[in-house]
Protein backbone atom coordinates (compact mmCIF):
# COMPACT_ATOMS: atom_id res chain seq x y z
CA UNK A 1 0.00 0.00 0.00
CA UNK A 2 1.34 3.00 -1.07
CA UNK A 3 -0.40 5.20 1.63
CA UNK A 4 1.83 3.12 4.22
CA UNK A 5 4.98 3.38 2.79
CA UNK A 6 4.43 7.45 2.21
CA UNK A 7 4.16 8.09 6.23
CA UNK A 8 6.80 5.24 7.10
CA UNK A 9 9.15 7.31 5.04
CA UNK A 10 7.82 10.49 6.53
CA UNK A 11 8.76 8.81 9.73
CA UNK A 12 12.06 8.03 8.85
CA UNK A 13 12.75 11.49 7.42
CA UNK A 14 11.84 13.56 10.44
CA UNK A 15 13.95 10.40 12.59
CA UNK A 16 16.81 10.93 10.40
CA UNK A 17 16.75 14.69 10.45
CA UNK A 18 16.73 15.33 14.10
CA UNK A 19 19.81 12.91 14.45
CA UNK A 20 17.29 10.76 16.95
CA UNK A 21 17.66 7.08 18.32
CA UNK A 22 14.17 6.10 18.86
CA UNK A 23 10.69 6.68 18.80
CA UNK A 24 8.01 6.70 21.84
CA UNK A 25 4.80 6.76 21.95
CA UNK A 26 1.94 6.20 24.68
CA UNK A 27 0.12 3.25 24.75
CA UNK A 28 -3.29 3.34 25.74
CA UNK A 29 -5.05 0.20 24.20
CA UNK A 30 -6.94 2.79 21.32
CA UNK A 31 -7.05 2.67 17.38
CA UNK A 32 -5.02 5.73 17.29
CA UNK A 33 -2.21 5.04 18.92
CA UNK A 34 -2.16 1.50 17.72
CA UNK A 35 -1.84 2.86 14.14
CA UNK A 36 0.94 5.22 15.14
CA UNK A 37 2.87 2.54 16.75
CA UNK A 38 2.31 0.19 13.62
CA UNK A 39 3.85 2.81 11.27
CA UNK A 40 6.96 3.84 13.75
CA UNK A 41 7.78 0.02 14.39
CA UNK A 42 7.57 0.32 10.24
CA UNK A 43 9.74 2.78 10.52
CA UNK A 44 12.42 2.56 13.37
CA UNK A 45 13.08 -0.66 14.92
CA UNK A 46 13.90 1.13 18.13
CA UNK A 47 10.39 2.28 19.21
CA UNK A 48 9.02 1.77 22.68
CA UNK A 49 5.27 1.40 23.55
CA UNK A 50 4.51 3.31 27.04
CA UNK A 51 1.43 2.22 28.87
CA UNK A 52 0.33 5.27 31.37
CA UNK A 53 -2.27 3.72 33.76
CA UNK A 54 -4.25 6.03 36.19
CA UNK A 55 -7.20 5.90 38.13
CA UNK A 56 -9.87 4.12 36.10
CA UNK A 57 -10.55 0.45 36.41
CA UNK A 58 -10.37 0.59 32.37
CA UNK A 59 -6.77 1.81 32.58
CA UNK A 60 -5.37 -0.98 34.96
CA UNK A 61 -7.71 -3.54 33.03
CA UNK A 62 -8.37 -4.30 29.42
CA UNK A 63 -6.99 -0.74 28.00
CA UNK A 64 -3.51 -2.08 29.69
CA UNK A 65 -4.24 -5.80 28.47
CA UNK A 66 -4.96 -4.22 24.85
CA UNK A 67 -1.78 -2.73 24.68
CA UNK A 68 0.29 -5.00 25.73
CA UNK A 69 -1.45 -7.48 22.94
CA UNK A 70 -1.00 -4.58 20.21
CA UNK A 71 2.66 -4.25 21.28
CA UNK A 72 3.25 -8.50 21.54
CA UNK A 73 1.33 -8.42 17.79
CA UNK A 74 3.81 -6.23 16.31
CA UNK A 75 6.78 -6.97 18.15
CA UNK A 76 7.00 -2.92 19.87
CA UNK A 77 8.86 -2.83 22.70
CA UNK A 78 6.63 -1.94 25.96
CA UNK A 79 6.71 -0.65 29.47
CA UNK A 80 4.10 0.47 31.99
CA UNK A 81 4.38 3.30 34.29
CA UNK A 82 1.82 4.07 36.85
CA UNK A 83 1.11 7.80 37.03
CA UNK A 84 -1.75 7.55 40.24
CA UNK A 85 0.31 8.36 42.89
CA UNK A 86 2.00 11.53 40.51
CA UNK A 87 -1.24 12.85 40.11
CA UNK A 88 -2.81 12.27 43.36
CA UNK A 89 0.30 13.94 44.38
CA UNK A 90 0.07 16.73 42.67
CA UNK A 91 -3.59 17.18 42.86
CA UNK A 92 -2.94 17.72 46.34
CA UNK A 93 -0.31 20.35 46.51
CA UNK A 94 -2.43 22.39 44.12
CA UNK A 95 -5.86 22.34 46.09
CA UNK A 96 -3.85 23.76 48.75
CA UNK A 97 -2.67 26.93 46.78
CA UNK A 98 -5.96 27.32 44.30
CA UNK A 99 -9.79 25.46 43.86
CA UNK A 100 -9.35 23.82 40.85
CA UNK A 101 -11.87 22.55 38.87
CA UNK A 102 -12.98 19.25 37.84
CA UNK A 103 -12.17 19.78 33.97
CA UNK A 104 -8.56 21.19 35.23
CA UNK A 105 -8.01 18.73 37.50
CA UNK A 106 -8.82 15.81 34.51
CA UNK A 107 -6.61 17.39 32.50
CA UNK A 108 -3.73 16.96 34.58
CA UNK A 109 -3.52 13.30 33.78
CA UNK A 110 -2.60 13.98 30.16
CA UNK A 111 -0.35 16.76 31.02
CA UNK A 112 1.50 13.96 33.82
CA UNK A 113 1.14 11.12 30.61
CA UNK A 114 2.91 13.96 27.94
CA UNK A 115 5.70 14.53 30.72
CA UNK A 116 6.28 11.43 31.19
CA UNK A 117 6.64 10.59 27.39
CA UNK A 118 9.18 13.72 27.05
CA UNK A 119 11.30 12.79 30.08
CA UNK A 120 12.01 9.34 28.84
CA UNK A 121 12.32 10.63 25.22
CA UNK A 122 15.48 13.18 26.05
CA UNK A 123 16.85 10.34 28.56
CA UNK A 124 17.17 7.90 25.48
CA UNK A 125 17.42 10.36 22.60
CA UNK A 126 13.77 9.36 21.28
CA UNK A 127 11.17 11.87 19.52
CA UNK A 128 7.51 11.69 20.55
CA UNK A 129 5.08 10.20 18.54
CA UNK A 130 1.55 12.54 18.40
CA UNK A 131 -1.47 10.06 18.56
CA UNK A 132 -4.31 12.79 17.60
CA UNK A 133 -6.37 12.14 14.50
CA UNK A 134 -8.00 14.80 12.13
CA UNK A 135 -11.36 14.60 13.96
CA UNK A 136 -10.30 15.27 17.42
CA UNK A 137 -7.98 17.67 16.12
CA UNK A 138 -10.89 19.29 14.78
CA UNK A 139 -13.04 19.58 17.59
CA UNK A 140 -9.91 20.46 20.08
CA UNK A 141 -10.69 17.05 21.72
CA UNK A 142 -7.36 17.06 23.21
CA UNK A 143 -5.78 18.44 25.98
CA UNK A 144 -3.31 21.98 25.13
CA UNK A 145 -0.14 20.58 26.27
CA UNK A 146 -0.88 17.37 26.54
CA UNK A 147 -2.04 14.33 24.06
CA UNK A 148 -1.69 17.50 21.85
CA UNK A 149 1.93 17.87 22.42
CA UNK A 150 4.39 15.63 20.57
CA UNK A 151 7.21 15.93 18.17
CA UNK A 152 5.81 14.34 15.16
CA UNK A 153 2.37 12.80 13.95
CA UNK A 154 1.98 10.64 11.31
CA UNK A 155 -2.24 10.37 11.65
CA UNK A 156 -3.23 14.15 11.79
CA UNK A 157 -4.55 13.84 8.77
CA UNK A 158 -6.65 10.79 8.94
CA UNK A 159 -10.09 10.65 10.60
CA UNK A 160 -11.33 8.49 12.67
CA UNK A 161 -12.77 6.12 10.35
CA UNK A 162 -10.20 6.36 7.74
CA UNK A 163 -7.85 5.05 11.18
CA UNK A 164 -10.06 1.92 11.44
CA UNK A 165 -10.33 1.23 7.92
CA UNK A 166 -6.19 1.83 7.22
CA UNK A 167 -6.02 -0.80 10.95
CA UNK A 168 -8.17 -3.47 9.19
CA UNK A 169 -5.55 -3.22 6.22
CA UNK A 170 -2.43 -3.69 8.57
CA UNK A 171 -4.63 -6.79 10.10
CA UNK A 172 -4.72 -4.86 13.53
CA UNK A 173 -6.17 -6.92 16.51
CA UNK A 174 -10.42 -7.22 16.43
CA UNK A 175 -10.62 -5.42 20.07
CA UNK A 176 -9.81 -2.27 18.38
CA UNK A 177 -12.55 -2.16 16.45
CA UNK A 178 -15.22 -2.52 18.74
CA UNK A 179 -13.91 -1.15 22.03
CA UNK A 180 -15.59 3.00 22.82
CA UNK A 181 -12.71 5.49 21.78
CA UNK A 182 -11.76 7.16 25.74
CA UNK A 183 -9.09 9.41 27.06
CA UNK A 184 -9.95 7.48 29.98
CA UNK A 185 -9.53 10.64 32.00
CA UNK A 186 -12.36 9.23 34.92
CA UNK A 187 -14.71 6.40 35.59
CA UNK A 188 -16.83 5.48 32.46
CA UNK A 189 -15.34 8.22 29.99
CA UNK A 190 -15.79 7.76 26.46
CA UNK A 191 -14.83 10.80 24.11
CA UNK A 192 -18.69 10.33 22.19
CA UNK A 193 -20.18 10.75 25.20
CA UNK A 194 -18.38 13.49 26.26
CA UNK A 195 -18.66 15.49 23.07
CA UNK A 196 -22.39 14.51 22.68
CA UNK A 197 -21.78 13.69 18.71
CA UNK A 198 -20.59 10.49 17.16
CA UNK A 199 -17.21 10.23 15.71
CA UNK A 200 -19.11 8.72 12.20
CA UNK A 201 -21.63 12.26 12.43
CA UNK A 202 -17.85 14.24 12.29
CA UNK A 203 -16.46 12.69 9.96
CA UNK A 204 -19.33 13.14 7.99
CA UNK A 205 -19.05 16.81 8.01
CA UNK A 206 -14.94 17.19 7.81
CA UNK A 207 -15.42 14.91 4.24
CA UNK A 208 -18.70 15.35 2.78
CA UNK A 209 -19.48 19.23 4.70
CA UNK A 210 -23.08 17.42 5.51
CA UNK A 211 -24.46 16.82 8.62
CA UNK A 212 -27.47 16.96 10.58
CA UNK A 213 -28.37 20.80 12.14
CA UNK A 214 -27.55 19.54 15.46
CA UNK A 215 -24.66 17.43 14.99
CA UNK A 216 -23.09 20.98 12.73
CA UNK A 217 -24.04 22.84 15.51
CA UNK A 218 -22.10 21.17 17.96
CA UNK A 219 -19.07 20.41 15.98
CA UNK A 220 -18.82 24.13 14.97
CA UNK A 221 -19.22 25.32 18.48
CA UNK A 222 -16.44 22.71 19.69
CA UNK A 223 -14.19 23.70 16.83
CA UNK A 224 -14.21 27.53 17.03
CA UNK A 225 -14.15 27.48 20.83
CA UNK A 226 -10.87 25.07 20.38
CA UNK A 227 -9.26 27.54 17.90
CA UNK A 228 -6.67 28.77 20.21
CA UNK A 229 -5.61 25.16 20.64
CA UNK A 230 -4.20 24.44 16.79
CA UNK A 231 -1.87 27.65 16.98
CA UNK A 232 1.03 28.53 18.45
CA UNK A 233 1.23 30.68 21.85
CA UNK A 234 0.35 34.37 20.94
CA UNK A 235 3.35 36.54 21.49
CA UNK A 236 4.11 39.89 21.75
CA UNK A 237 4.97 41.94 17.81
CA UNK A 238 7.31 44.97 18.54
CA UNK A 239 6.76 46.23 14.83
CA UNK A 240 2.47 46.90 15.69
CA UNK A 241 3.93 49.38 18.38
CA UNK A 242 6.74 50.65 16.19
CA UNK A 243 9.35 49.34 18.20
């Protein structure tokens, strides 16, 4: 397939051109980062599967027994690190300084995951892989500095059922295909849920520009709210003040 070999050599260029070692890429059990770790393994021998359990039953169960299968399927190296006590830990310190909220205090989890992911990555000369598909990016169903950081992302451009269809031709495992996308950011999470549009109603729209006057009106109010999310940090421009 042509499409594969295009984004294994993409891979391999942006490898080669930052003088790297490795690749690394977290693990969570999901289509999206299954595909990702497909293509690196394609790509670069050396890549390493990281499984980031926390809090949810999901996590420590079948998302974690999913992963490791993906990884065992396509020979990726693994390890599992268990960020509970990191966020618990953290958590902490910062309710004593500020009332955080609910949604902030979710978010840390990716945050701890991305950290994690970079830490390792400069210890072993490895770039991160980005896991985000076109749809999420889309909607800014991601976290700002976390599953939306990385170094590289070979999927940005797929949606999410373009990532199922392009697993089923790589023979990916069946659990992938049936299993609720999640962030698994808390108890029972699923990103449909969350959003309160399916993934098939937004891909719809990004390919065909139909969709039903709810589903567009929630997509369009998730994407232009998001904006600030797909662009870099604003910064100050000395020439507007004619400095």
């Amino acid at each position: 397939m042509l499409e594969t070999k295009q984004r294994v050599d993409f891979i391999s260029k942006v490898l080669n051109s930052a003088g790297a070692k490795g690749i690394i890429f977290g693990n969570s059990g999901g289509k999206d980062c299954a595909l990702v770790g497909i293509l690196c393994k394609m790509a670069c021998e050396n890549t390493l599967s990281l499984m980031l359990p926390c809090g949810t039953t999901r996590s420590y169960g079948s998302d974690l027994d999913d992963a490791t299968a993906l990884a065992a399927q396509f020979g990726i190296e693994y390890r599992t690190v268990d960020l509970a006590a990191a966020r618990d830990a953290l958590a902490g310190a910062i309710s004593d300084q500020a009332d955080a909220t609910e949604t902030a205090l979710s978010n840390l989890l990716p945050r701890l995951r991305m950290a994690t992911l970079y830490t390792i990555a400069q210890s072993e000369g490895r770039l991160v892989a980005g896991t985000g598909n076109r749809s999420e990016i889309y909607m800014g169903y991601f976290t700002k500095w976390g599953d939306g950081a990385s170094d590289f992302n070979p999927i940005a451009d797929l949606t999410a059922t373009e990532v199922y269809e392009f697993l089923a031709h790589l023979g990916a495992p069946d659990f992938l295909f049936s299993k609720p996308p999640s962030a698994g950011l808390f108890e029972g999470q699923t990103d449909e849920a969350d959003m309160g549009v399916t993934y098939k109603a937004i891909d719809g729209y990004l390919l065909t520009g139909q969709a039903s006057p709810e589903d567009k009106l929630v997509i369009e109010r998730y994407h232009n709210s998001s904006s600030h999310k797909r662009v870099m940090p604003v910064v100050f421009d000395p020439a507007i003040y004619g400095i």
